[in-house]
C-alpha atoms as a PDB file:
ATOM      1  CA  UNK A   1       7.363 -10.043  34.033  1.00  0.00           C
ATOM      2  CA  UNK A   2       6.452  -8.944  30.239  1.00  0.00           C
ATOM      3  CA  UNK A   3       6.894  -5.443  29.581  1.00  0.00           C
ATOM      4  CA  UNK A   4       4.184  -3.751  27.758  1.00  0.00           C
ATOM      5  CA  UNK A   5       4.974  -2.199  24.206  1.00  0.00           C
ATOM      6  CA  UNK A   6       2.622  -0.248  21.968  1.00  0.00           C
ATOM      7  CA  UNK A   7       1.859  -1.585  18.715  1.00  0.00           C
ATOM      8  CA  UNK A   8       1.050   1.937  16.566  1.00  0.00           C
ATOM      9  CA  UNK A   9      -0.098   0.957  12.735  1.00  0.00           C
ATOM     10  CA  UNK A  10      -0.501   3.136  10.792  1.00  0.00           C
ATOM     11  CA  UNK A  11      -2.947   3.271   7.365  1.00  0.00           C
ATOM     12  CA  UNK A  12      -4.305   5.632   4.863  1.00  0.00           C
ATOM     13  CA  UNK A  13      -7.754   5.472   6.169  1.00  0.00           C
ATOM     14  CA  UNK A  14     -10.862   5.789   3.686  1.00  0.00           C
ATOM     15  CA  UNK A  15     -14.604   7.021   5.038  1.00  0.00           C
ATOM     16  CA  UNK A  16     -16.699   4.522   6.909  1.00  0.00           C
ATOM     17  CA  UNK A  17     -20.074   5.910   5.456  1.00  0.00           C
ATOM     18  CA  UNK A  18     -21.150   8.295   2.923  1.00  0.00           C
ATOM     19  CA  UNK A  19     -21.112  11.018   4.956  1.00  0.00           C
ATOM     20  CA  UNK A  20     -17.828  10.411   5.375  1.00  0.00           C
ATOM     21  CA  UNK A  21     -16.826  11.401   2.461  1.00  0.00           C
ATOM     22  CA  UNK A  22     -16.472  15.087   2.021  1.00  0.00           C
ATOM     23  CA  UNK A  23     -14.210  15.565   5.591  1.00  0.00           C
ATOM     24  CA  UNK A  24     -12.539  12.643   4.127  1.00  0.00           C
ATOM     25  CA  UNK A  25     -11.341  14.601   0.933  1.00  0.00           C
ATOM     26  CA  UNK A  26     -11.276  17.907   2.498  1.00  0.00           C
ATOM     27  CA  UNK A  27      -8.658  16.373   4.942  1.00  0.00           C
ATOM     28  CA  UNK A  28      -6.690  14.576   1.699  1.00  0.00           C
ATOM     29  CA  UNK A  29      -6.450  18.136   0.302  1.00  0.00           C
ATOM     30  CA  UNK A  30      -5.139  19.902   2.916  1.00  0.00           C
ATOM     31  CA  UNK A  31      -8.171  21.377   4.437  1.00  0.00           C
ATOM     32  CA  UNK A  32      -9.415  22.636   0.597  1.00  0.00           C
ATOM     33  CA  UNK A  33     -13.089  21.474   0.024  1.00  0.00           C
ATOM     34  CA  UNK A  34     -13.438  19.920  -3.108  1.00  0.00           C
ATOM     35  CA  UNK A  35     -16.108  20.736  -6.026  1.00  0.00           C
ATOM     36  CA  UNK A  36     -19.238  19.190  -6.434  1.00  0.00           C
ATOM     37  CA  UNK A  37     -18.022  17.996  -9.220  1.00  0.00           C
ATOM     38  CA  UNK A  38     -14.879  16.184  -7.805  1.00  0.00           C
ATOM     39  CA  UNK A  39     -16.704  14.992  -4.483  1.00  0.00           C
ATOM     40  CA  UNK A  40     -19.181  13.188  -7.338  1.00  0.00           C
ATOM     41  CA  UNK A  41     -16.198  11.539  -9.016  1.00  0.00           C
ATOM     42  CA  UNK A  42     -15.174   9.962  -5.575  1.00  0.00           C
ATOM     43  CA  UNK A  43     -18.582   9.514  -4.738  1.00  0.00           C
ATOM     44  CA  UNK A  44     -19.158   7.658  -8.221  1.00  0.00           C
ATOM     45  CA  UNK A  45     -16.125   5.807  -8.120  1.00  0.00           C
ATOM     46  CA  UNK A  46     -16.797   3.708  -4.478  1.00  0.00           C
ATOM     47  CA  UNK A  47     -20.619   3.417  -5.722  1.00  0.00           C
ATOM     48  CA  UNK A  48     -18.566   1.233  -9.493  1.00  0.00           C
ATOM     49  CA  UNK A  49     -16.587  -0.923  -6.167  1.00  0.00           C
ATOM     50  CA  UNK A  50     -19.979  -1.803  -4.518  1.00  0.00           C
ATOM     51  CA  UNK A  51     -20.517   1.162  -2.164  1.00  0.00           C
ATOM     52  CA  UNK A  52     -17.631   2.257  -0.020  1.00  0.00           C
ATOM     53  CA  UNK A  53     -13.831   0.701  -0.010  1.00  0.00           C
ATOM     54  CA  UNK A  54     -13.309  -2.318   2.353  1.00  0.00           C
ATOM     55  CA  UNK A  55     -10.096  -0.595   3.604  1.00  0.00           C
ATOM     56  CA  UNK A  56     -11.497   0.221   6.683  1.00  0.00           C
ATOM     57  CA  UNK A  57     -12.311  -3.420   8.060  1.00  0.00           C
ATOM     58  CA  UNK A  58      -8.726  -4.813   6.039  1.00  0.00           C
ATOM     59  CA  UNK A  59      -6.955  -2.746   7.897  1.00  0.00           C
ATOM     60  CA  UNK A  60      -8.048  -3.364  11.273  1.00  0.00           C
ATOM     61  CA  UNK A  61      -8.223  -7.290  10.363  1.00  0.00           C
ATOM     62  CA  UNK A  62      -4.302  -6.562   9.134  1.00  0.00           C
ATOM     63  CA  UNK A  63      -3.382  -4.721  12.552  1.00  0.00           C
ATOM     64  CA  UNK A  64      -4.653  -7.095  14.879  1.00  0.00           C
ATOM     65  CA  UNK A  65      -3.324 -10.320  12.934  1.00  0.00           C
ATOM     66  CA  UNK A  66      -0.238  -8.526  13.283  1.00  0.00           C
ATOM     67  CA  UNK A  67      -0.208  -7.597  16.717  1.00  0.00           C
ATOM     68  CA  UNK A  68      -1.297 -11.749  17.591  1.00  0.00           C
ATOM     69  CA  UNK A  69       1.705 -12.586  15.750  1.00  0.00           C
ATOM     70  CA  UNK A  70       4.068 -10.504  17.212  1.00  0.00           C
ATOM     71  CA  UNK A  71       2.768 -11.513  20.569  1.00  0.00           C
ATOM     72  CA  UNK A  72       3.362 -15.151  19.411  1.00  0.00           C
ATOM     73  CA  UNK A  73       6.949 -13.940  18.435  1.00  0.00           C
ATOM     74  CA  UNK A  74       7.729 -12.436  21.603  1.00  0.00           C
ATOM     75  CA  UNK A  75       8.141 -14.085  24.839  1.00  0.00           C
ATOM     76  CA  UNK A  76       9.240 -11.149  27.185  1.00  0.00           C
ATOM     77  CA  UNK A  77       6.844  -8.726  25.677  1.00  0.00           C
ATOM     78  CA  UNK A  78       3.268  -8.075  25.464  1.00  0.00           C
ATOM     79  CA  UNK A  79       2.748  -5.832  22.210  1.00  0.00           C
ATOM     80  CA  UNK A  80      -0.813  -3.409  22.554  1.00  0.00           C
ATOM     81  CA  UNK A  81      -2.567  -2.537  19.605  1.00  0.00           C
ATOM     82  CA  UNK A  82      -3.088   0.792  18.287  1.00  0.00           C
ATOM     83  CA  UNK A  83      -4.464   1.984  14.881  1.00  0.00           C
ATOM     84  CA  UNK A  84      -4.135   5.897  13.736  1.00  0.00           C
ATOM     85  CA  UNK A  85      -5.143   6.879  10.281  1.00  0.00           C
ATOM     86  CA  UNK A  86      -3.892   9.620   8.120  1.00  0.00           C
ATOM     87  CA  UNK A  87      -7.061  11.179   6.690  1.00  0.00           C
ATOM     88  CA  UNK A  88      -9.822   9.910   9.146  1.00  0.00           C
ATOM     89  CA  UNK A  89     -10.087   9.428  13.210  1.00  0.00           C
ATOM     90  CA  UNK A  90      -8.672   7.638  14.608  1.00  0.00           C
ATOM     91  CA  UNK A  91      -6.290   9.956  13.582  1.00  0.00           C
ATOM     92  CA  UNK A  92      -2.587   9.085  14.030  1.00  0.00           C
ATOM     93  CA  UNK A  93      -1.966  12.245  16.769  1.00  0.00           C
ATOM     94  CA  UNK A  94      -5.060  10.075  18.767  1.00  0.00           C
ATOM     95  CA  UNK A  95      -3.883   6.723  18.712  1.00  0.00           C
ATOM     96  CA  UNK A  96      -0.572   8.077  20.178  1.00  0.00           C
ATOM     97  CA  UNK A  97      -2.408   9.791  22.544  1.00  0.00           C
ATOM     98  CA  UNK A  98      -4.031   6.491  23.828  1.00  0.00           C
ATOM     99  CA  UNK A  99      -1.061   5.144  24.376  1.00  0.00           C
ATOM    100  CA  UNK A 100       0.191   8.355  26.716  1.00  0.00           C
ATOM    101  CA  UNK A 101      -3.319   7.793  28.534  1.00  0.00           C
ATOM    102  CA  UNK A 102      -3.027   3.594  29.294  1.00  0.00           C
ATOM    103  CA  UNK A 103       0.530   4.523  30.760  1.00  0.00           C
ATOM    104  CA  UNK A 104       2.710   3.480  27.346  1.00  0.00           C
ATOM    105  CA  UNK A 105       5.882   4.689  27.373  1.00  0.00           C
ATOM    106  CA  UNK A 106       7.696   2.920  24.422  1.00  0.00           C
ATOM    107  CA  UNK A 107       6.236   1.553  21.198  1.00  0.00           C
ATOM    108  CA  UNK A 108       7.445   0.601  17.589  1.00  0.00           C
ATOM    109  CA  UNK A 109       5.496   1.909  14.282  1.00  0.00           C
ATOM    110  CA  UNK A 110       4.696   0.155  11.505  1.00  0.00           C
ATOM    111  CA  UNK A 111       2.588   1.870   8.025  1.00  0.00           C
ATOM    112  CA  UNK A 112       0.971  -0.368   5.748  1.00  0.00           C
ATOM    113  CA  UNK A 113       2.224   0.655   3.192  1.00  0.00           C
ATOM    114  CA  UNK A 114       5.677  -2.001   1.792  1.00  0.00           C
ATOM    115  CA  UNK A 115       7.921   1.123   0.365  1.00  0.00           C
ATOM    116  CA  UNK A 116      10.025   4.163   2.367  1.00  0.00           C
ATOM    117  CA  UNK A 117       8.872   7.590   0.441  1.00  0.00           C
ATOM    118  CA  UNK A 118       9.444  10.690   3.110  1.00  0.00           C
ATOM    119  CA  UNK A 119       6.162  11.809   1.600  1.00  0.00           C
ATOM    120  CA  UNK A 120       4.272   8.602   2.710  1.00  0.00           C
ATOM    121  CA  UNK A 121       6.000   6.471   4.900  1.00  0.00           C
ATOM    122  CA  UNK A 122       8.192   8.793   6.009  1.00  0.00           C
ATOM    123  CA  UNK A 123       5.462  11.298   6.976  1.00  0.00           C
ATOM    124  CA  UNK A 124       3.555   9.054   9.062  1.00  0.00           C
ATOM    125  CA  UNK A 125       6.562   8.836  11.262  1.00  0.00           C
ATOM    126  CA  UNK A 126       7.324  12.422  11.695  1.00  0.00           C
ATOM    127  CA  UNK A 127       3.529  12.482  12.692  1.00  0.00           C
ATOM    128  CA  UNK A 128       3.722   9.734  15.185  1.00  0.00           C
ATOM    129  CA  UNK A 129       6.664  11.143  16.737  1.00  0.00           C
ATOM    130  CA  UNK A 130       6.274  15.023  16.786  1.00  0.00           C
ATOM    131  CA  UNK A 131       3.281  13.582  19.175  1.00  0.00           C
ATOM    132  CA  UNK A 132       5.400  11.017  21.222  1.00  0.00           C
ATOM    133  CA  UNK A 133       7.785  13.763  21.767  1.00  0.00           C
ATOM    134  CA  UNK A 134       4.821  15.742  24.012  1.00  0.00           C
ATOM    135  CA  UNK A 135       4.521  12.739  25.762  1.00  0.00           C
ATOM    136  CA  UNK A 136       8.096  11.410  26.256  1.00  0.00           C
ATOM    137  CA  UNK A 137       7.114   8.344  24.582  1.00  0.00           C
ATOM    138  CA  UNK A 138      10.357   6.757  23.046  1.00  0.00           C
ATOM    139  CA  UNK A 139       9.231   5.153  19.223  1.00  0.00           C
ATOM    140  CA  UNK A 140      10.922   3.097  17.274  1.00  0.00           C
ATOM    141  CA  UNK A 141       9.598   2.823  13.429  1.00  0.00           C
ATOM    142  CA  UNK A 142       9.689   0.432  10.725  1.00  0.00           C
ATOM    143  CA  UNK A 143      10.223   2.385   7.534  1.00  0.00           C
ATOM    144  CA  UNK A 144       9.988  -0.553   5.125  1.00  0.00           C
ATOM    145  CA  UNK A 145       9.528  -4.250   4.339  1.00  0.00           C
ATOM    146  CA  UNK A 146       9.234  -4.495   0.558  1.00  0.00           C
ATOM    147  CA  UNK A 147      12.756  -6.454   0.314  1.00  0.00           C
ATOM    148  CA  UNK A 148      11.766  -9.149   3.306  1.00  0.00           C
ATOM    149  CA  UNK A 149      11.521 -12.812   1.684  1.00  0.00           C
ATOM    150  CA  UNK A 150       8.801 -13.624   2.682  1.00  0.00           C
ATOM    151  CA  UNK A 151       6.853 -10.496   1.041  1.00  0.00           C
ATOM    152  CA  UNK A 152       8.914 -11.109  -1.862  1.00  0.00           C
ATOM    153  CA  UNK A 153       7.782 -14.943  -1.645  1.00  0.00           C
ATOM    154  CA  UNK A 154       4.351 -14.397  -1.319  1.00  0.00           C
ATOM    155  CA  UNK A 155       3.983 -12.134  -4.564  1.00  0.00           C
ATOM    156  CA  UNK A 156       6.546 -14.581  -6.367  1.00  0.00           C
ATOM    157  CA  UNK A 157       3.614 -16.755  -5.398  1.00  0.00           C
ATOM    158  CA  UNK A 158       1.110 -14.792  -6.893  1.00  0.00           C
ATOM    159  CA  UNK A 159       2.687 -14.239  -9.793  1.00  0.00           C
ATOM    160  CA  UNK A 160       3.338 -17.620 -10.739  1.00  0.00           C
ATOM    161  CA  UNK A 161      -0.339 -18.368  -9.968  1.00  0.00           C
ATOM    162  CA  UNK A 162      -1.349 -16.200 -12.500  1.00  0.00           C
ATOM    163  CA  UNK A 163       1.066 -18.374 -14.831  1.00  0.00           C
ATOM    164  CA  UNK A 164      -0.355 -21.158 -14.253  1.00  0.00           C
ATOM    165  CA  UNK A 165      -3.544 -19.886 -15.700  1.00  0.00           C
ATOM    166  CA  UNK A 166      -1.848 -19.015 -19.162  1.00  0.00           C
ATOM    167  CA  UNK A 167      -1.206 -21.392 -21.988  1.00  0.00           C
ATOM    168  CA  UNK A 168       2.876 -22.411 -21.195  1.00  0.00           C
ATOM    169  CA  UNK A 169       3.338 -21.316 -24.899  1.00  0.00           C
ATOM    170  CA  UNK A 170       2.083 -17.983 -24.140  1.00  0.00           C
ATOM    171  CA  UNK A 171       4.494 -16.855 -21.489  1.00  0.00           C
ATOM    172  CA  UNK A 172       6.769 -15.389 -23.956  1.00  0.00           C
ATOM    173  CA  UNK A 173       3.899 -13.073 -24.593  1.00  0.00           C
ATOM    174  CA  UNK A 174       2.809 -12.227 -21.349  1.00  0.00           C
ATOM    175  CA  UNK A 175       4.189  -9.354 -19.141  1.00  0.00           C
ATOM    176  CA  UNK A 176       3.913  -8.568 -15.685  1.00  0.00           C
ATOM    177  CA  UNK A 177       3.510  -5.192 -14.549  1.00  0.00           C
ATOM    178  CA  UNK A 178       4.333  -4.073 -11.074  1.00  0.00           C
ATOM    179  CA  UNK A 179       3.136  -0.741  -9.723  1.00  0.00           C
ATOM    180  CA  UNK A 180       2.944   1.352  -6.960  1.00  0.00           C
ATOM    181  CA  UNK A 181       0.803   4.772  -5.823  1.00  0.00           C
ATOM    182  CA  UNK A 182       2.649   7.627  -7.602  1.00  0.00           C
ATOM    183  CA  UNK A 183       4.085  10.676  -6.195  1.00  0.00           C
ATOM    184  CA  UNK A 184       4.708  14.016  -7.182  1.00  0.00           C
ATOM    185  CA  UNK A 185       7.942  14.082  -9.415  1.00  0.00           C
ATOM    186  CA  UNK A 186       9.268  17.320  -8.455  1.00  0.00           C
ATOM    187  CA  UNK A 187       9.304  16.809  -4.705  1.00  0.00           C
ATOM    188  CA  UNK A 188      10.765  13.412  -5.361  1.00  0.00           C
ATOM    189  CA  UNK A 189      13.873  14.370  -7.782  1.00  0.00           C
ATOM    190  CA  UNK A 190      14.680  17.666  -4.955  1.00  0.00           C
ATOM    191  CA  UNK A 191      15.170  15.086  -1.823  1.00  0.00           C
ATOM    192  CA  UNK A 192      16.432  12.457  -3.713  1.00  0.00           C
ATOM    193  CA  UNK A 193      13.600  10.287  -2.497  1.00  0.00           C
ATOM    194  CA  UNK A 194      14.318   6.464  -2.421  1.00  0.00           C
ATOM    195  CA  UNK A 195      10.787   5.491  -3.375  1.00  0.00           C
ATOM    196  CA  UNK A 196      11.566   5.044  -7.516  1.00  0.00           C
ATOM    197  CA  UNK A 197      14.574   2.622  -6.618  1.00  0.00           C
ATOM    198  CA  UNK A 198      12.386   0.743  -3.938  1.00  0.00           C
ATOM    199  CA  UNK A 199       9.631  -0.531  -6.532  1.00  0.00           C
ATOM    200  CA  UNK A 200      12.784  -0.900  -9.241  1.00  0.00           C
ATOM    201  CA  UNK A 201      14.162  -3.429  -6.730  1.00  0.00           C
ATOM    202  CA  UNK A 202      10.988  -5.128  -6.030  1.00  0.00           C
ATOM    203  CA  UNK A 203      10.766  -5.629  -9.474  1.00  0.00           C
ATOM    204  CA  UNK A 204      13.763  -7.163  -9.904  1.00  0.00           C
ATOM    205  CA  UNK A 205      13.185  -9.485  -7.224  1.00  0.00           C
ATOM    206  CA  UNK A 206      10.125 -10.892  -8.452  1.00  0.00           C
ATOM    207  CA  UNK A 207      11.878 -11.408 -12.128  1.00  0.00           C
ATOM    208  CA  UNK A 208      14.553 -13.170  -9.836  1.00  0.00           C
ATOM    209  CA  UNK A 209      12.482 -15.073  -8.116  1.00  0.00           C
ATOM    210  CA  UNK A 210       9.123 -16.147 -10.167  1.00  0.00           C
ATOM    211  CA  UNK A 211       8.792 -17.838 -13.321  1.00  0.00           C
ATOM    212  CA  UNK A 212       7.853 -14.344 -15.073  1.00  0.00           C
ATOM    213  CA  UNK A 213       9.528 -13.232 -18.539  1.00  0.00           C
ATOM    214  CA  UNK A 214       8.757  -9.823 -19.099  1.00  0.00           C
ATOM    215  CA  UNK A 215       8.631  -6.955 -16.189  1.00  0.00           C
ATOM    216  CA  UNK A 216       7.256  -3.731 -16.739  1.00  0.00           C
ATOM    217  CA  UNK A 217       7.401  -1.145 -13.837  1.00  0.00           C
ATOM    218  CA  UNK A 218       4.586   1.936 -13.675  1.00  0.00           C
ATOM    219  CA  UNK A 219       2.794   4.028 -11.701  1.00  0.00           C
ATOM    220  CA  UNK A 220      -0.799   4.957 -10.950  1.00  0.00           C
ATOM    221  CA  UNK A 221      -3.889   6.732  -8.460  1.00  0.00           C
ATOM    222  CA  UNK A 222      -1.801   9.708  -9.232  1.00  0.00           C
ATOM    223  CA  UNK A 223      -3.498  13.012  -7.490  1.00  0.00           C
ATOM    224  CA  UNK A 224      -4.863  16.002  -9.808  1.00  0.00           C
ATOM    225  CA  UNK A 225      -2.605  18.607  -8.532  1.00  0.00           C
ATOM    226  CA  UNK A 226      -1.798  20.206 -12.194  1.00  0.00           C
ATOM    227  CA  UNK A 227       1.849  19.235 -11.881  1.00  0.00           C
ATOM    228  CA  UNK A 228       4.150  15.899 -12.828  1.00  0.00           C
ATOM    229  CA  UNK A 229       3.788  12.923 -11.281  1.00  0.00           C
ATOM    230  CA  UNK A 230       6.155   9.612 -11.440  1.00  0.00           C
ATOM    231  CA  UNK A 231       5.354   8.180 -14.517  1.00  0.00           C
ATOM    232  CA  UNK A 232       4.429   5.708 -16.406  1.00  0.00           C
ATOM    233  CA  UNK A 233       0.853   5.692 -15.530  1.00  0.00           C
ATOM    234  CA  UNK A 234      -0.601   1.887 -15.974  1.00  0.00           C
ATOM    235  CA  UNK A 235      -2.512   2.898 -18.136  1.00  0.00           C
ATOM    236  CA  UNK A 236      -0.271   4.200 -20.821  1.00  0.00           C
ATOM    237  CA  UNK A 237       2.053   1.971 -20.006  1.00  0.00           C
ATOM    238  CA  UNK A 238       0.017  -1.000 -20.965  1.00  0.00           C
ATOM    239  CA  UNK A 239      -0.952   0.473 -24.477  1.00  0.00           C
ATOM    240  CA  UNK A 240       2.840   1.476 -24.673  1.00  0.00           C
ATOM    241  CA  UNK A 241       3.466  -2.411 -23.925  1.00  0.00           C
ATOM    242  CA  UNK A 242       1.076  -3.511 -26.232  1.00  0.00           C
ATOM    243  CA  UNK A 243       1.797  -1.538 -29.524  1.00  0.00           C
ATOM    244  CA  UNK A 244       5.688  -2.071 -29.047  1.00  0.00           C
ATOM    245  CA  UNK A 245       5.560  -6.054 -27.912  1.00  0.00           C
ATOM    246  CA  UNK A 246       2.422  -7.485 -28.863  1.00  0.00           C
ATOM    247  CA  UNK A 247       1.351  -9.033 -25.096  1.00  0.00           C
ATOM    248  CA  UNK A 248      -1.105 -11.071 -25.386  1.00  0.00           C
ATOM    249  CA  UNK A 249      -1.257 -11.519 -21.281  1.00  0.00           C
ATOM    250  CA  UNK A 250      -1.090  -8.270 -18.744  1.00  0.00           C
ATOM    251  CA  UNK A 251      -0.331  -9.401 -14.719  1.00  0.00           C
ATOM    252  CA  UNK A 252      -0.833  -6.920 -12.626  1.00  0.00           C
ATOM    253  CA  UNK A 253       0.552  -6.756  -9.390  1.00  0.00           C
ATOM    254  CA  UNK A 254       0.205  -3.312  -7.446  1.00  0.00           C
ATOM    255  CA  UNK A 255       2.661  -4.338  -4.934  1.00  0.00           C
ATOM    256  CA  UNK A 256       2.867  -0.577  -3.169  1.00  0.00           C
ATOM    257  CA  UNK A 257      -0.439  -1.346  -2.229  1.00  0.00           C
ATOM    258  CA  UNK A 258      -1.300  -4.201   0.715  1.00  0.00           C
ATOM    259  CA  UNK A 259      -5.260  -4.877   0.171  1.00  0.00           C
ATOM    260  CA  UNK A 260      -8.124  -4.786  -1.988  1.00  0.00           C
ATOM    261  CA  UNK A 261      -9.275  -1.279  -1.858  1.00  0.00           C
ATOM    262  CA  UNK A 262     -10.340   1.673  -4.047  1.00  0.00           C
ATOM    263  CA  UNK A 263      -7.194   2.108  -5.627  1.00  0.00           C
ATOM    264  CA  UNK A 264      -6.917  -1.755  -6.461  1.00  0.00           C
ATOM    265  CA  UNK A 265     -10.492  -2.530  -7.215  1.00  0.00           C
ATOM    266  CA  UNK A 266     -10.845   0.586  -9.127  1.00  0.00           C
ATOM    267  CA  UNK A 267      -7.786   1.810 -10.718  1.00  0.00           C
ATOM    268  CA  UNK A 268      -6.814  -1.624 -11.881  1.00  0.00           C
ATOM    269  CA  UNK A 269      -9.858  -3.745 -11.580  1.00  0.00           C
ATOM    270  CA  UNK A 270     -11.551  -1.039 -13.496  1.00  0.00           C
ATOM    271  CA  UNK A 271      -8.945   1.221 -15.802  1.00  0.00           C
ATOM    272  CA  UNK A 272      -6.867  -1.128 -16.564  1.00  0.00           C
ATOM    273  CA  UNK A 273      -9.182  -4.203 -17.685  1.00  0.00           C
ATOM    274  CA  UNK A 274     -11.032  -1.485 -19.780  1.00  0.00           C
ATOM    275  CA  UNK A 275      -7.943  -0.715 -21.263  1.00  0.00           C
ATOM    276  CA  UNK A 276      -7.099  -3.932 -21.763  1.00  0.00           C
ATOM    277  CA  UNK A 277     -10.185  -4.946 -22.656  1.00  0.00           C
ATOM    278  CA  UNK A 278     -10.156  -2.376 -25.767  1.00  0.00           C
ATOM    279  CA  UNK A 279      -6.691  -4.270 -26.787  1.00  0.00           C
ATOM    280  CA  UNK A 280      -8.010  -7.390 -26.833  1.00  0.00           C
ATOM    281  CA  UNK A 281      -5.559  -9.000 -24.344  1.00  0.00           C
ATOM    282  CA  UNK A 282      -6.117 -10.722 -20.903  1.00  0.00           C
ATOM    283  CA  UNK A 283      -6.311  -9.197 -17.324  1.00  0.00           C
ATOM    284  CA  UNK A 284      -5.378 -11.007 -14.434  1.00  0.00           C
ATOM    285  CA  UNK A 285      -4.384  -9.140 -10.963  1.00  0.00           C
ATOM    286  CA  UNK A 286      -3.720 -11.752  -8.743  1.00  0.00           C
ATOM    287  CA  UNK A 287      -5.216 -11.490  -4.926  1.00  0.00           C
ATOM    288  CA  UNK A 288      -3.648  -8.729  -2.557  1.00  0.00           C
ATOM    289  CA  UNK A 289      -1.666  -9.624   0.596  1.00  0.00           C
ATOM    290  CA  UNK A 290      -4.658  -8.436   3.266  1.00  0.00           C
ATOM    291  CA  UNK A 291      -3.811 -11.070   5.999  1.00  0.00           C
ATOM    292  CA  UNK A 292      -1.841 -13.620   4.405  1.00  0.00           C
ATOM    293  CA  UNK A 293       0.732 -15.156   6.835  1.00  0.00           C
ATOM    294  CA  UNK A 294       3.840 -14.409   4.595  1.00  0.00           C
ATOM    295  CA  UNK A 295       2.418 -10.726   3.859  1.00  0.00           C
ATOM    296  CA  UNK A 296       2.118 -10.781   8.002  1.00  0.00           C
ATOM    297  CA  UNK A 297       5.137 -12.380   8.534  1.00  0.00           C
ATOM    298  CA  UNK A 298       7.580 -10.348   6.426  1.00  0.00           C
ATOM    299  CA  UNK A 299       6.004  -7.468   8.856  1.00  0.00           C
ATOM    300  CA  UNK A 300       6.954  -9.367  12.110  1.00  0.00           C
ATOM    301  CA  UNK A 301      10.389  -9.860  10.539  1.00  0.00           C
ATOM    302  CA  UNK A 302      11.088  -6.005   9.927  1.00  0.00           C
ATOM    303  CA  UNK A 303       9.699  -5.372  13.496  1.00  0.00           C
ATOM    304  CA  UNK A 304      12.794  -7.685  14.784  1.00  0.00           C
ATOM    305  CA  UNK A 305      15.048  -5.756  13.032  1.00  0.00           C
ATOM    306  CA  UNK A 306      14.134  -2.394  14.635  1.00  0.00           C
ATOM    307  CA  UNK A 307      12.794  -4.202  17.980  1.00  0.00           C
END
């Protein structure tokens, strides 16, 4: 007989309409509203990406892929899907609910979201299990999967895609730049926070691994809180790149990131090509994980680990 596990992922969440919006952002900042003039910004910036972000629909597409191949992994257990969202219902405290209501008693947690920050990754987890706890629900949680192969394969992929698309005499002037959502600097520095050394090391392992030259690590969707944030920003780091190198060719890969979304389609798609674009050099930002077997895979390999 197959024992029953439940299957929590866990996402960022983004609004599914319009109206969305404003709980959406209230709920990002902590139960502040925002200003007219900030809930336009937001409002503005998913009208430039065609309306709202597609993060809604990736991530449920992600989850259940992910649950199918875990069930294909396992013989002796039947994994049950559960989705609970940060910002937006179903919120995560829900989906563990569910799983207390259809008679659940053990699950494993997975974010999607490739790098361990306590402020991200980390968070979700205390969330998840603070409501277990009420429950007696025993969790066990993934808290990263950056360094699997095949995660690292599939954007060594990528990247060399992108290379193939540049003039071989060109790759000496072409850099890639890898990225991830940044954090607050202060609150990473006082807990010593492994996040900075987790996108350092994915770095290196795509210069290990792909045919790439020149790495460039940065940071970007940072929030307006009025204090540092990790840093580079993209950005500035791609006129920094440019003025002291030359590049001709700028690969982006926001690798902290696992789908097209606002923060993909906007803050690169967007800011960076128009920064680029006033340079005169070449964008490419190769296609993000979304379901991808390897992107899937390096998941289902993690979940072994702690499982």
């Amino acid at each position: 007989m197959t024992k029953t596990i439940g299957l929590l992922v866990m996402a960022y969440g983004t609004p599914y309409q319009e109206s969305d919006i404003e709980a959406y952002y209230t709920d990002i900042r902590h139960g502040k509203k925002p200003t007219e003039a900030e809930l336009q910004d937001l409002k503005d910036r998913y009208k430039h990406i065609g309306g709202l972000s597609p993060l809604a629909n990736t991530t449920n597409r992600q989850a259940e892929t992910l649950c199918d191949a875990l069930n294909e992994a396992y013989s002796d257990v039947e994994f049950k899907l559960y989705i609970g969202l940060k910002h937006i219902h179903p919120f995560i405290e829900d989906a563990v609910k569910s799983m207390h209501d259809e008679g659940i008693e053990e699950g494993v947690t997975v974010v999607l979201a490739p790098h361990y920050s306590s402020f991200s990754v980390g968070s979700y987890n205390k969330r998840a299990q603070k409501e277990a706890d009420k429950y007696g629900i025993t969790l066990k949680h993934v808290e990263h999967y950056y360094q699997q192969p095949k995660f690292i394969q599939y954007w060594t992929e990528k990247v060399n895609e992108s290379l193939s698309e540049i003039p071989q005499d060109e790759h000496e002037e072409t850099v890639l730049v890898v990225s991830a959502h940044s954090l607050p600097k202060g609150l990473i520095e006082q807990n010593n926070d492994p996040y900075p050394n987790e996108l350092h090391h994915t770095a290196q392992l795509l210069e290990a691994h792909s045919n790439i030259i020149h790495v460039a690590e940065g940071w970007q969707s940072e929030g307006n809180t009025g204090t540092p944030w990790l840093g580079p920003d993209v950005q500035d780091l791609t006129r920094a790149l440019y003025k002291e190198h030359g590049y001709k060719n700028f690969i982006y890969t926001p690798v902290g990131f696992v789908c097209e979304h606002l923060e993909v389609l906007y803050d690169n798609d967007y800011e960076c090509k128009v920064v680029c674009d006033e340079l005169g050099v070449n964008y490419f930002r190769p296609s993000m994980p979304n379901t991808d077997p390897l992107f899937i895979g390096a998941i289902v390999d993690e979940i072994k680990n702690v499982y």
